[in-house]
Protein backbone atom coordinates (compact mmCIF):
# COMPACT_ATOMS: atom_id res chain seq x y z
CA UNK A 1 85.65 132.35 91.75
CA UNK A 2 84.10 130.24 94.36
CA UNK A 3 86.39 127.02 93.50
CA UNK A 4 89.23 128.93 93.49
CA UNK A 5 88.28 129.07 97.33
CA UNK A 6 87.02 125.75 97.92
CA UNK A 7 89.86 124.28 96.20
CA UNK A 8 93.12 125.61 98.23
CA UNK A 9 90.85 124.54 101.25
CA UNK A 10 90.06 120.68 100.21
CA UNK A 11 93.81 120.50 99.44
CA UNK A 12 94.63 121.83 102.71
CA UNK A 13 91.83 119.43 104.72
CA UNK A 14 93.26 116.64 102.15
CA UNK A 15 97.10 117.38 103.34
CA UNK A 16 96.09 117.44 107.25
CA UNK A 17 93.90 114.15 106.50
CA UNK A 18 97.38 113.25 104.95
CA UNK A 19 99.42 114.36 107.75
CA UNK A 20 97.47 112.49 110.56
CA UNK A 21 97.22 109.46 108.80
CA UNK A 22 101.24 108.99 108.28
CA UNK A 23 101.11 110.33 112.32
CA UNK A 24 98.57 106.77 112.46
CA UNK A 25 100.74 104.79 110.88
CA UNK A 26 104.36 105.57 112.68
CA UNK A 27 102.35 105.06 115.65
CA UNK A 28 100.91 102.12 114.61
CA UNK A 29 104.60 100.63 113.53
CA UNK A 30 106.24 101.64 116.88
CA UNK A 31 103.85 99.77 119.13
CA UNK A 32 104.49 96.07 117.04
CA UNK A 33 108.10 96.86 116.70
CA UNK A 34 108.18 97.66 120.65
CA UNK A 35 105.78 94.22 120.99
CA UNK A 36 108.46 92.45 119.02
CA UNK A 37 111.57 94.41 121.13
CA UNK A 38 109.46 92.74 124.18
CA UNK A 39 109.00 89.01 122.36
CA UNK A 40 112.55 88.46 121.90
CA UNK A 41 114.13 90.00 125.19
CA UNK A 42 111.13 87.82 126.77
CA UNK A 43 112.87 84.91 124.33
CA UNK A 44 116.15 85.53 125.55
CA UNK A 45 115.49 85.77 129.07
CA UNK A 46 113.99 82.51 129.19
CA UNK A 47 117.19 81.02 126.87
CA UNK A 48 119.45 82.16 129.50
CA UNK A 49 117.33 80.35 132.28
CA UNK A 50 116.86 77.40 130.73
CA UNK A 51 120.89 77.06 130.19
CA UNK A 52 121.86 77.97 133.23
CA UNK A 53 118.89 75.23 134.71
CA UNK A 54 120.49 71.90 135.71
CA UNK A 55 119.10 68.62 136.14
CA UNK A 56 118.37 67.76 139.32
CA UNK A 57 118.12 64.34 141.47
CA UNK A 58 113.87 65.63 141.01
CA UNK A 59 113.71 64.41 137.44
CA UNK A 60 109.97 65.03 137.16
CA UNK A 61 110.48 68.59 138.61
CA UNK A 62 113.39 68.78 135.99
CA UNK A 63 111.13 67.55 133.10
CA UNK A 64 107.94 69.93 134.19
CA UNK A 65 110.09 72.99 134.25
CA UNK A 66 111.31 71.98 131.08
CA UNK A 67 107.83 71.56 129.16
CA UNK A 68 106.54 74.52 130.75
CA UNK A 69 109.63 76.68 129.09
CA UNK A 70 109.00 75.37 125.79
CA UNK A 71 104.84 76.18 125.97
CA UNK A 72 106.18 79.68 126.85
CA UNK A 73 108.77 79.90 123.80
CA UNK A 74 106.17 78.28 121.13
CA UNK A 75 103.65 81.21 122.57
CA UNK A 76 106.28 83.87 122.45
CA UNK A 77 107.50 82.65 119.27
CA UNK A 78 103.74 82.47 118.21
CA UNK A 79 103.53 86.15 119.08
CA UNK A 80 106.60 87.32 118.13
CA UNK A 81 105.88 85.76 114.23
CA UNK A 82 102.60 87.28 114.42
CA UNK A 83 104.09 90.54 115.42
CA UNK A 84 106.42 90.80 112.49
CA UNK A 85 103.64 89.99 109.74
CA UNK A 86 101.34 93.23 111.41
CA UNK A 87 104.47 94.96 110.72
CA UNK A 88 104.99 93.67 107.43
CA UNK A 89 101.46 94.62 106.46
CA UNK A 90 101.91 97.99 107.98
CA UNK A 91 104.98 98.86 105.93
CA UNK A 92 102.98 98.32 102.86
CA UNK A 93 100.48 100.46 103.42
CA UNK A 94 100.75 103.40 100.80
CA UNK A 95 99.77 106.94 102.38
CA UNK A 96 100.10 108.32 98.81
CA UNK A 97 96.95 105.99 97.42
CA UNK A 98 93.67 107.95 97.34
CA UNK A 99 90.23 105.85 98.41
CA UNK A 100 86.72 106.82 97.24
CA UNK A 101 86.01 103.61 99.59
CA UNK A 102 86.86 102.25 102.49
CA UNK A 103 89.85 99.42 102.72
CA UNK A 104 92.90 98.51 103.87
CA UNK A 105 95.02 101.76 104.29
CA UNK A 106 91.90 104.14 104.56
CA UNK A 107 91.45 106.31 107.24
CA UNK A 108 87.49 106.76 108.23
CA UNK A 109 86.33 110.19 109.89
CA UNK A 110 82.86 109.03 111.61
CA UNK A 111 80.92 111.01 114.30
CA UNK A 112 82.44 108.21 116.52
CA UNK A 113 86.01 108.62 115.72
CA UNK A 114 88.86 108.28 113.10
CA UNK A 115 88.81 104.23 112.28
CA UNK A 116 92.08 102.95 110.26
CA UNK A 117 91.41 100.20 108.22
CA UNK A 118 94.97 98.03 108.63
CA UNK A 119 95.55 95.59 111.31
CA UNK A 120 93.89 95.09 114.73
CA UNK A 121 96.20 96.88 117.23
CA UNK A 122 92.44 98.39 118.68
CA UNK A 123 92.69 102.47 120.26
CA UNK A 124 96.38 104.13 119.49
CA UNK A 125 95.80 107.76 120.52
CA UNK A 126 97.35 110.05 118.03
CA UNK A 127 97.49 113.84 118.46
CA UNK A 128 95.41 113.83 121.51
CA UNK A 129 92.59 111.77 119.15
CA UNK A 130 91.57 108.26 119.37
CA UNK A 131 91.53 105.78 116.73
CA UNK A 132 90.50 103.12 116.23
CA UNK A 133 93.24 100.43 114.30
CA UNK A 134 90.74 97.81 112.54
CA UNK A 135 91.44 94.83 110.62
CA UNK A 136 89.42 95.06 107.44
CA UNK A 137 88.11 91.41 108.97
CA UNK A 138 87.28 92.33 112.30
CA UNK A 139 83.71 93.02 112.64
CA UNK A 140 83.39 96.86 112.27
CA UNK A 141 86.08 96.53 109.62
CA UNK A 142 83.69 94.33 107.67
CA UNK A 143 80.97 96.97 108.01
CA UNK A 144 83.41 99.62 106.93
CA UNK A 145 85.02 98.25 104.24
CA UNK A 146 83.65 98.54 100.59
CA UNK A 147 81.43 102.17 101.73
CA UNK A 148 81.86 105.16 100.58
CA UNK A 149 81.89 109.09 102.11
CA UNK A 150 78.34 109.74 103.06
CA UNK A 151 77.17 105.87 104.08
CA UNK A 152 75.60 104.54 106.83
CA UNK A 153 76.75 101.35 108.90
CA UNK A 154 74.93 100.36 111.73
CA UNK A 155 77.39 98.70 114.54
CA UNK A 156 76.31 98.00 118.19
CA UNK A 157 73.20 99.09 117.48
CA UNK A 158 75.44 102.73 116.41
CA UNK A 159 74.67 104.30 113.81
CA UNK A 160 78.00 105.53 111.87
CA UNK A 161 78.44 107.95 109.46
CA UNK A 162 81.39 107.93 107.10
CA UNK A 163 81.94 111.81 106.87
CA UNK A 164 85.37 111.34 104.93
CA UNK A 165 87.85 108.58 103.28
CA UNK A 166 91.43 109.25 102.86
């Protein structure tokens, strides 16, 4: 009789644990899509000032402005390119795929906070609750990764406990 009351409750824990992480992720995927909105309106503004930029008697000036448009493209382009791989890896990420142990796609209950083990985007605040979005090869990531519910990592000189996995 008891698991017959323990059991509607895990499901119900397991479907909110559910629930906030797909809440995790569509935050997640709206702040690089709004990076990458940024990127390319940042790209265009700068194509539209570079054509409408004419060469001057001041050659040198003319070149300088010139080289110092194209560092700013390559490091927008960088960005934008890295941009659109987090959001690649995001949109793999399957909510429906159970973890006994921490990796990519697992959300991590700790005393400290929720951490979710995807790419680096750092504190997204979800629900009025922060977490923490770790690459699985960012420091704390590589502490996290490969435990199980119940572990201990030590980080900072923090003690963490991993209270659940989903």
């Amino acid at each position: 009789m008891a698991f017959a009351i323990i059991g509607p409750l895990f499901a119900s824990e397991h479907n909110d644990m559910l629930k906030f992480k797909s809440e995790i992720l569509t935050a997640c995927i709206d702040t690089v899509k709004e990076k990458i909105d940024v990127a390319e309106k940042e790209l265009q503004k700068l194509d539209s000032s570079q054509a409408s930029e004419t060469k001057s008697s001041m050659g040198d000036k003319y070149e300088t402005s010139r080289e110092m448009m194209q560092r700013e493209r390559d490091t927008l382009n960088a960005n934008l390119q890295n941009n659109k791989t987090l959001l690649s890896q995001l949109l793999h990420i399957d909510l429906t795929k159970t973890f006994n142990k921490a990796e990519i796609g697992s959300l991590i209950e700790t005393e400290q906070g929720y951490y979710f083990v995807s790419v680096g985007l750092g504190k997204v605040t979800v629900n009025d609750q922060t977490v923490f979005v770790i690459s699985a090869l960012s420091p704390i990531g590589k502490l996290l990764v490969g435990n199980s519910k119940g572990n201990v990592v030590i980080f900072n000189g923090q003690k963490l406990t991993l209270r659940e996995i989903s």
